[in-house]
C-alpha atoms as a PDB file:
ATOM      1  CA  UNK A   1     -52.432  20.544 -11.718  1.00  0.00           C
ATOM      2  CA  UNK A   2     -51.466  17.217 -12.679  1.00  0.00           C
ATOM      3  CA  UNK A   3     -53.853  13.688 -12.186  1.00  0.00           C
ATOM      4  CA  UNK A   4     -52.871  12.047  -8.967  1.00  0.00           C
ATOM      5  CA  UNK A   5     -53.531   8.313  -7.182  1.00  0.00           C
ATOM      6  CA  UNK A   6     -56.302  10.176  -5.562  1.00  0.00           C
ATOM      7  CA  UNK A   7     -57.624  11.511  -9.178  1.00  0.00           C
ATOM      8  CA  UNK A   8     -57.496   7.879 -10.755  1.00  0.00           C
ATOM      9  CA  UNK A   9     -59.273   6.345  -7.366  1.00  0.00           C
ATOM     10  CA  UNK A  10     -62.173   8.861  -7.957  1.00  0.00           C
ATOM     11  CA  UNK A  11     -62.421   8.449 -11.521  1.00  0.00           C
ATOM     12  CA  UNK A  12     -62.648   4.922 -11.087  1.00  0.00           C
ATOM     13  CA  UNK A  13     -65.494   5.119  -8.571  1.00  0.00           C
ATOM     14  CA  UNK A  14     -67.432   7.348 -11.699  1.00  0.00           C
ATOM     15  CA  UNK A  15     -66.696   5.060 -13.685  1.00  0.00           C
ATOM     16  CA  UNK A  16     -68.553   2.388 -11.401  1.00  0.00           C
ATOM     17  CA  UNK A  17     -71.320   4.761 -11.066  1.00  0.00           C
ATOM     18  CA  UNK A  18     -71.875   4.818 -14.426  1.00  0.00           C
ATOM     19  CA  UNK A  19     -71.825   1.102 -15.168  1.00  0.00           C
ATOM     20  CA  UNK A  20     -74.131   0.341 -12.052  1.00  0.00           C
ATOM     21  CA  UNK A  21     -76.438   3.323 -13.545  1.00  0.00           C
ATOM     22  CA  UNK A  22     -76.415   1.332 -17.263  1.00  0.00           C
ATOM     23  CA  UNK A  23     -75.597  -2.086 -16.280  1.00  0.00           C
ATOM     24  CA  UNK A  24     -79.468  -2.675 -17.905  1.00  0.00           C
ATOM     25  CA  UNK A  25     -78.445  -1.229 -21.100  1.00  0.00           C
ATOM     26  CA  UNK A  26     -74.917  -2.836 -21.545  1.00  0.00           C
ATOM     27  CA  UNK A  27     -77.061  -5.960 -21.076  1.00  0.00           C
ATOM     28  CA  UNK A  28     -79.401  -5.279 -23.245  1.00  0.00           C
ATOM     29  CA  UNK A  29     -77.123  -4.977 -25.656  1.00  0.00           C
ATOM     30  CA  UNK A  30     -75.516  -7.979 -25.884  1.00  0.00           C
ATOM     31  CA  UNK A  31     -78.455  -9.613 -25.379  1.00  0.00           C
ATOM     32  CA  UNK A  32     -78.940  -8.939 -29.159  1.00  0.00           C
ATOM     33  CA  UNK A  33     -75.740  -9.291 -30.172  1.00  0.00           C
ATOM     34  CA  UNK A  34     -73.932 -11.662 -27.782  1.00  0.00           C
ATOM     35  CA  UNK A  35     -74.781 -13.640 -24.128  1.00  0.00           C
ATOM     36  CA  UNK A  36     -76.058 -11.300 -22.383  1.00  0.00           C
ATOM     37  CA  UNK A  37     -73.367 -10.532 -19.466  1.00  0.00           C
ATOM     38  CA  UNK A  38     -71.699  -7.566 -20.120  1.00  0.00           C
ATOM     39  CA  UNK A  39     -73.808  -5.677 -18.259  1.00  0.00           C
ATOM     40  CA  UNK A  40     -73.573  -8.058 -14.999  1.00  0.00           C
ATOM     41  CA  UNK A  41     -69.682  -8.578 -15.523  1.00  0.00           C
ATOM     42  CA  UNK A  42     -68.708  -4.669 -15.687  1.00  0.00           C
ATOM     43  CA  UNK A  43     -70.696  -3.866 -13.044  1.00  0.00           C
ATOM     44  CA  UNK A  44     -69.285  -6.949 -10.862  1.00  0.00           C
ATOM     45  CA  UNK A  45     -65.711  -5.865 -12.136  1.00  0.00           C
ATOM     46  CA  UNK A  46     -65.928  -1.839 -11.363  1.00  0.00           C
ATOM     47  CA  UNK A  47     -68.147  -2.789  -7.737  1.00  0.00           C
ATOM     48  CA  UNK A  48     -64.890  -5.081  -6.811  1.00  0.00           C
ATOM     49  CA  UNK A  49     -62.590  -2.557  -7.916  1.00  0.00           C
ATOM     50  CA  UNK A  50     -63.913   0.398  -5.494  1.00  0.00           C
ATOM     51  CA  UNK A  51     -64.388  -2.253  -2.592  1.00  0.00           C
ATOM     52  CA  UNK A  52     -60.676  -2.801  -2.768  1.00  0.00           C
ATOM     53  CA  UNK A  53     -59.865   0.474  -3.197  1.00  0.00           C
ATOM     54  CA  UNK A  54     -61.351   1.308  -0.252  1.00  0.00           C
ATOM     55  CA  UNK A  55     -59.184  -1.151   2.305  1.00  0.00           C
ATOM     56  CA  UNK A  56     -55.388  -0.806  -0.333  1.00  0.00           C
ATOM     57  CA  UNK A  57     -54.845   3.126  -0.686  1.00  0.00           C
ATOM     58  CA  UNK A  58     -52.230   2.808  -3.396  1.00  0.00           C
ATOM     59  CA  UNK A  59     -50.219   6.080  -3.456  1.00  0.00           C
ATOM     60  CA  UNK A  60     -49.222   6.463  -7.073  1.00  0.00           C
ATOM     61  CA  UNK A  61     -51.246   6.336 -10.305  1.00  0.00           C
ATOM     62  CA  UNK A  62     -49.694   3.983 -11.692  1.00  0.00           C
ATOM     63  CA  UNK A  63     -50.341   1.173  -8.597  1.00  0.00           C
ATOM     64  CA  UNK A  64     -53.828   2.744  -8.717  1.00  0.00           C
ATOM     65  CA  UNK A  65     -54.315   1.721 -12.592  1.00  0.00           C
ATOM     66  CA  UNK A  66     -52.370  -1.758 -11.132  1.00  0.00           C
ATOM     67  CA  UNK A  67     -54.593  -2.456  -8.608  1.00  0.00           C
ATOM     68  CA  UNK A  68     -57.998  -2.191 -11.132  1.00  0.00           C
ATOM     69  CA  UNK A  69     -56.376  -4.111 -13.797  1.00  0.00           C
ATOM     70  CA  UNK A  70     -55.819  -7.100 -11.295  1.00  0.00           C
ATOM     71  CA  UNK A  71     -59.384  -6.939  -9.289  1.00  0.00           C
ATOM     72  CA  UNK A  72     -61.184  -6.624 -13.248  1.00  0.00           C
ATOM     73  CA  UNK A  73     -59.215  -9.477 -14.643  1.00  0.00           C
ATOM     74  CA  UNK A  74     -59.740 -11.867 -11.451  1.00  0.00           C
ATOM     75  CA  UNK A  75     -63.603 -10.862 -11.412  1.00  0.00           C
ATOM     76  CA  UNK A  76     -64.898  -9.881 -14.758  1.00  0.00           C
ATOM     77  CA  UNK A  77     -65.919 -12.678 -16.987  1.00  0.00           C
ATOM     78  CA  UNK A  78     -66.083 -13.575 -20.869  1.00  0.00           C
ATOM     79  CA  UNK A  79     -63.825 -11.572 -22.915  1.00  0.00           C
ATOM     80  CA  UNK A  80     -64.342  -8.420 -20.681  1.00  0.00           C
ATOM     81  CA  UNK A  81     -62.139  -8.837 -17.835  1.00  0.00           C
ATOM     82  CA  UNK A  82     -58.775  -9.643 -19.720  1.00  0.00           C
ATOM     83  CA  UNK A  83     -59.059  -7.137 -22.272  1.00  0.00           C
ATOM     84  CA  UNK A  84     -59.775  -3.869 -20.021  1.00  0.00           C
ATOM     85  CA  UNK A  85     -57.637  -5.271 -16.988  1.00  0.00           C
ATOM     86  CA  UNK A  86     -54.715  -5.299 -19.941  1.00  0.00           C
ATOM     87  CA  UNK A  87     -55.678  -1.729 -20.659  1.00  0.00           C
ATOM     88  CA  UNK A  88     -55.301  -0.462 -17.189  1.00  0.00           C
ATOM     89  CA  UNK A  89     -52.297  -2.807 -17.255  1.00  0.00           C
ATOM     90  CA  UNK A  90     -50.641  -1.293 -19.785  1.00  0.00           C
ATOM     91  CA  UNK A  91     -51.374   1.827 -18.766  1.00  0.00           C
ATOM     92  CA  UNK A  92     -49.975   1.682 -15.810  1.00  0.00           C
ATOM     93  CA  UNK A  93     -46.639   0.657 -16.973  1.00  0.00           C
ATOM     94  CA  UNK A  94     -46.822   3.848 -19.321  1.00  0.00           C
ATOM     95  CA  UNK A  95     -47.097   6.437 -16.666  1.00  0.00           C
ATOM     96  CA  UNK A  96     -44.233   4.433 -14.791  1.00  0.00           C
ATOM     97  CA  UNK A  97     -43.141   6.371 -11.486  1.00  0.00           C
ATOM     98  CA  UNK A  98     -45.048   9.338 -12.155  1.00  0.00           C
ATOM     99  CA  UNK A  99     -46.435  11.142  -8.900  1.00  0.00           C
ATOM    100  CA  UNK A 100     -48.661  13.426 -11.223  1.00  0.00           C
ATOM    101  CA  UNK A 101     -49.947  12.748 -14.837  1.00  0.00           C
ATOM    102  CA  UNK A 102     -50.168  15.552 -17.031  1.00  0.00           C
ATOM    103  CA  UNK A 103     -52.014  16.045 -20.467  1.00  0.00           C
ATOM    104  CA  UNK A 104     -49.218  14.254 -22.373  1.00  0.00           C
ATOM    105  CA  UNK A 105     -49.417  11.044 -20.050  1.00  0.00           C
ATOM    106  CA  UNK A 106     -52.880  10.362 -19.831  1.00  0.00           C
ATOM    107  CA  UNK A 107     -52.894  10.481 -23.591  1.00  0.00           C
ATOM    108  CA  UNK A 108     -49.681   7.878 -23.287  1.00  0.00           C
ATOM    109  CA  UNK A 109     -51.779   6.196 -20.813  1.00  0.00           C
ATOM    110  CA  UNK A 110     -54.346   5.721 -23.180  1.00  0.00           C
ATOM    111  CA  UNK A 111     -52.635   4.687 -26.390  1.00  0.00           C
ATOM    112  CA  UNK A 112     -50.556   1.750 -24.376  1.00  0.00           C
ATOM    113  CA  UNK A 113     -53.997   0.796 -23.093  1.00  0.00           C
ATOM    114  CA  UNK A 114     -55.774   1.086 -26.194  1.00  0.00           C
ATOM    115  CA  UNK A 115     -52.260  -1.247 -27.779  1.00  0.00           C
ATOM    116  CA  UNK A 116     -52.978  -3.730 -25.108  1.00  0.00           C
ATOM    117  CA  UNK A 117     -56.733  -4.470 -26.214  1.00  0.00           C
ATOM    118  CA  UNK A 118     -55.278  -4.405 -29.964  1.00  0.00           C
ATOM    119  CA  UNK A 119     -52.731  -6.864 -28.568  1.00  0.00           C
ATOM    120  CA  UNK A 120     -55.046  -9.279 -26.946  1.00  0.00           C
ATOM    121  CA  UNK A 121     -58.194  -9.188 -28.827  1.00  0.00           C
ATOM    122  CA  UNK A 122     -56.651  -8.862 -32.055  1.00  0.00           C
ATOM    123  CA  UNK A 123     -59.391  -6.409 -33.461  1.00  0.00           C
ATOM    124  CA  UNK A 124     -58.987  -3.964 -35.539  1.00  0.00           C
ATOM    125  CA  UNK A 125     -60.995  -0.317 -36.263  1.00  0.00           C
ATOM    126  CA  UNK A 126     -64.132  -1.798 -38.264  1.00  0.00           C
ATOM    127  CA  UNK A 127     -64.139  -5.462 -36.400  1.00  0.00           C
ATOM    128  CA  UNK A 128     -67.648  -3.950 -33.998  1.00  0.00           C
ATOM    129  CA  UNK A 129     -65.824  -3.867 -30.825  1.00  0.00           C
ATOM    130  CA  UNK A 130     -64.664  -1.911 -28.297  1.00  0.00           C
ATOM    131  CA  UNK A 131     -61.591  -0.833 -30.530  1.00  0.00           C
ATOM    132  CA  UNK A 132     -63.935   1.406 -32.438  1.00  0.00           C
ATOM    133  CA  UNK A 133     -64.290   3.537 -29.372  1.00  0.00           C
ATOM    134  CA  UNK A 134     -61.146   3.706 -28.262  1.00  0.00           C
ATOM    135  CA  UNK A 135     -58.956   4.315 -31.187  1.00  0.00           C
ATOM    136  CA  UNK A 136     -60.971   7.570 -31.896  1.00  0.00           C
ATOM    137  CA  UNK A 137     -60.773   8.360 -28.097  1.00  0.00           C
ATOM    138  CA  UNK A 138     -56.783   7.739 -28.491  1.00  0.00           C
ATOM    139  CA  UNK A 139     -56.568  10.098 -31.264  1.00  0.00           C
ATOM    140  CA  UNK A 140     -58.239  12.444 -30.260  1.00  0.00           C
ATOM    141  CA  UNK A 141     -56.763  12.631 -26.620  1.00  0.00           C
ATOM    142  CA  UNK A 142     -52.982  12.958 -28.663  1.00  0.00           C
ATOM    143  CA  UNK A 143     -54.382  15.787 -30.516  1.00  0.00           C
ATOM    144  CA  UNK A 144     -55.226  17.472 -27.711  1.00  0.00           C
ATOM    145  CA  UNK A 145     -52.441  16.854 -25.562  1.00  0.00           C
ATOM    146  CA  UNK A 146     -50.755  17.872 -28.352  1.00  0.00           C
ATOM    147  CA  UNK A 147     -51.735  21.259 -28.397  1.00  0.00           C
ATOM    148  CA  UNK A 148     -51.220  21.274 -24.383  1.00  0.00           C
ATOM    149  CA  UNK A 149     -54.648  20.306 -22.711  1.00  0.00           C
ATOM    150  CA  UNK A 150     -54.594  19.077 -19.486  1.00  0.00           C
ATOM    151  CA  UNK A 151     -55.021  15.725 -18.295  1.00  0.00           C
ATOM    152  CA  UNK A 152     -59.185  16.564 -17.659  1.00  0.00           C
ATOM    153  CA  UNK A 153     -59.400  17.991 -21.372  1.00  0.00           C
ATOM    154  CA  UNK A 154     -57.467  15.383 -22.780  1.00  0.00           C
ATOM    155  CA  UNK A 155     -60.280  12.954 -21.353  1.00  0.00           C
ATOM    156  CA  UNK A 156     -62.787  14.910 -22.024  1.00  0.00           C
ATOM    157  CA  UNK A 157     -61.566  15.049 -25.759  1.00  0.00           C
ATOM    158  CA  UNK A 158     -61.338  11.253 -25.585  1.00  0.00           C
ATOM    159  CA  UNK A 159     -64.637  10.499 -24.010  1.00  0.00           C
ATOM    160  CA  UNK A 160     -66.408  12.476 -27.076  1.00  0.00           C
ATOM    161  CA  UNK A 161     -64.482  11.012 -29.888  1.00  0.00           C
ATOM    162  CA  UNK A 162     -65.511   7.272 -27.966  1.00  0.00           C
ATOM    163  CA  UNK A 163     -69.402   8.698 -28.018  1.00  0.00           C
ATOM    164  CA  UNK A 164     -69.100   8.687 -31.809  1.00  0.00           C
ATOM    165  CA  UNK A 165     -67.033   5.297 -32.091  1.00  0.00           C
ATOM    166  CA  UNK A 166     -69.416   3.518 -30.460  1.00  0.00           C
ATOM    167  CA  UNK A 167     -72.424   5.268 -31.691  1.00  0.00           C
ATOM    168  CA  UNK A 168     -70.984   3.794 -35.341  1.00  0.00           C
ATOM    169  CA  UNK A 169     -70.519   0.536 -34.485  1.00  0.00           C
ATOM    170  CA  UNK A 170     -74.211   0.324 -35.047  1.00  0.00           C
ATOM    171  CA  UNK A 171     -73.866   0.003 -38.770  1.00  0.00           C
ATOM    172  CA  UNK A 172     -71.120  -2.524 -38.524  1.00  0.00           C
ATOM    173  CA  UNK A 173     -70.784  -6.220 -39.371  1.00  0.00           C
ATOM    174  CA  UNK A 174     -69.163  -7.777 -36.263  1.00  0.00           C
ATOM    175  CA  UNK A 175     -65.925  -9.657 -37.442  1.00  0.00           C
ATOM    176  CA  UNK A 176     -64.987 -11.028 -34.037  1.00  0.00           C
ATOM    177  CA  UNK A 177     -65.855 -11.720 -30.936  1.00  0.00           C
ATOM    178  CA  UNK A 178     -69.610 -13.871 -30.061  1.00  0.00           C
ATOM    179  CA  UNK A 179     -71.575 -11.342 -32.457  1.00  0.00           C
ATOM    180  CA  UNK A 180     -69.254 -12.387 -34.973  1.00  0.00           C
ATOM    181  CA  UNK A 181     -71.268 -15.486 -35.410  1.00  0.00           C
ATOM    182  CA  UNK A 182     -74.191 -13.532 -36.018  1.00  0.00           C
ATOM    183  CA  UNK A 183     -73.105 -12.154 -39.912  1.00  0.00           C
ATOM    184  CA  UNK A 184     -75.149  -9.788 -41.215  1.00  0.00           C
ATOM    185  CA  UNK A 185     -77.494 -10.212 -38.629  1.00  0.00           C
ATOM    186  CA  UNK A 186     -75.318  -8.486 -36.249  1.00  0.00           C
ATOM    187  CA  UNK A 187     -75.621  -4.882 -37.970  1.00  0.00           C
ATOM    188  CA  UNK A 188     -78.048  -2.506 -36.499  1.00  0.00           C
ATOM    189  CA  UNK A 189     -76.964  -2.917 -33.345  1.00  0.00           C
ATOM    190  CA  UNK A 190     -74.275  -1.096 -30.831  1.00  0.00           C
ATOM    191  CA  UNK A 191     -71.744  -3.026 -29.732  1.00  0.00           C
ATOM    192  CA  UNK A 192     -72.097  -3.245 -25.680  1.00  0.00           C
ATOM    193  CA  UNK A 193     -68.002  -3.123 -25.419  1.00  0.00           C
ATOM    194  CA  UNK A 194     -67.754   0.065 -27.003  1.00  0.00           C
ATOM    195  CA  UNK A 195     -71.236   1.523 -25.539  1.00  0.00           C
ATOM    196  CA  UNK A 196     -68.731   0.401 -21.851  1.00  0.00           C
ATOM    197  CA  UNK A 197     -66.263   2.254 -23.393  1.00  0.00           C
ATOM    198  CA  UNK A 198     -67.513   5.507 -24.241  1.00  0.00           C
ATOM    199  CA  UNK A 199     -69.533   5.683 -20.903  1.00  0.00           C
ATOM    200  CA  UNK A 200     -66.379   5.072 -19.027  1.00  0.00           C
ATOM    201  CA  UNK A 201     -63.844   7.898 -20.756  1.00  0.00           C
ATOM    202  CA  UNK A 202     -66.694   9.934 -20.161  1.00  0.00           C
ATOM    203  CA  UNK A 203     -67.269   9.191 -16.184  1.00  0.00           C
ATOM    204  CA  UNK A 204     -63.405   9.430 -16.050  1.00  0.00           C
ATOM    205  CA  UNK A 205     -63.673  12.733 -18.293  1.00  0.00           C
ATOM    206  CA  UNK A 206     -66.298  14.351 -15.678  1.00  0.00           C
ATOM    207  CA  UNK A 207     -64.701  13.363 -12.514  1.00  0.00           C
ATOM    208  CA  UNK A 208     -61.403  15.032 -13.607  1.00  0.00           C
ATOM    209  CA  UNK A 209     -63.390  17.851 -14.406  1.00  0.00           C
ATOM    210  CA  UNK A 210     -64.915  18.033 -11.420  1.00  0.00           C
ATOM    211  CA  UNK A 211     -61.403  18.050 -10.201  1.00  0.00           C
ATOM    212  CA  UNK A 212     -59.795  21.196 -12.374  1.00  0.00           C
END
């Protein structure tokens, strides 16, 4: 059973579960490392995103991944709102048409969002950003398409690899982005873009389980 427009509508209501449920944290976090808004933004973004879901209906993943990528980058501020509207951006061109995405597509999906982050944040695996969370969740998603998972295994495969990319941004030096500034100083902590990351894969992850 492939991942329809309904699938992506209810992952993306986890996924602003989640954030409402650690909006504290993600704040928190870049409190110490950064201004403090992550926190406020994501769950602004993700509460927008499930209010206009609720009046627009789109019918096919991809104009469901459309429709979040334009409400996150018109309401999510800082560096937040561009770089994961982008990602659902991209993503959505990758599935194209598609009716139903399979294991193979949501890993596509992923890697052209993942590409579009890369492409407008210019960070790199190591920088302490949200990058070190999703280039292990990309990777790890291909492998398991790869060796025919589904599109909730896939995610669920992606979701734990981001767990561990964020969980080692910890140890990192920031090298872009507000922490940045920071130097040294910004080692020891988690950076809040990846923490978003990881918990999102893995809202996604558990509402496609709850699907299959």
């Amino acid at each position: 059973m492939g991942c329809t427009a309904q699938d992506i509508a209810a992952a993306l209501r986890a996924g602003a579960a989640v954030v409402a449920e650690h909006r504290d944290e993600l704040i928190q976090l870049d409190r110490e490392i950064g201004d403090a808004d992550h926190g406020e933004n994501m769950d602004r973004g993700f509460r927008a995103v499930i209010a206009k879901l609720e009046t627009a209906g789109p019918e096919t993943p991809a104009a469901t991944l459309k429709l979040a990528a334009t409400v996150l980058i018109s309401t999510v501020g800082g560096a937040s709102g561009p770089l994961y509207g982008t990602a659902f951006l991209r993503a959505a061109t990758a599935v194209g048409d598609e009716t139903e995405l399979d294991g193979r597509a949501v890993a596509a999906a992923l890697q052209a969002g993942m590409e579009g982050v890369v492409g407008r944040g210019r960070a790199e695996v190591g920088d302490k950003t949200m990058i070190d969370a999703l280039a292990p969740a990309v990777e790890s998603a291909r492998n398991a398409a790869e060796s025919g998972a589904d599109g909730a295994k896939v995610l669920a495969a992606a979701a734990e690899a981001a767990h561990q990319g964020a969980q080692d941004t910890e140890g990192l030096v920031a090298r872009k982005g507000r922490a940045s500034y920071l130097g040294e100083r910004s080692a020891g902590h988690i950076d809040p873009g990846a923490r978003s990351t990881a918990l999102l894969l893995t809202a996604f992850a558990e509402a496609a389980g709850a699907r299959s």
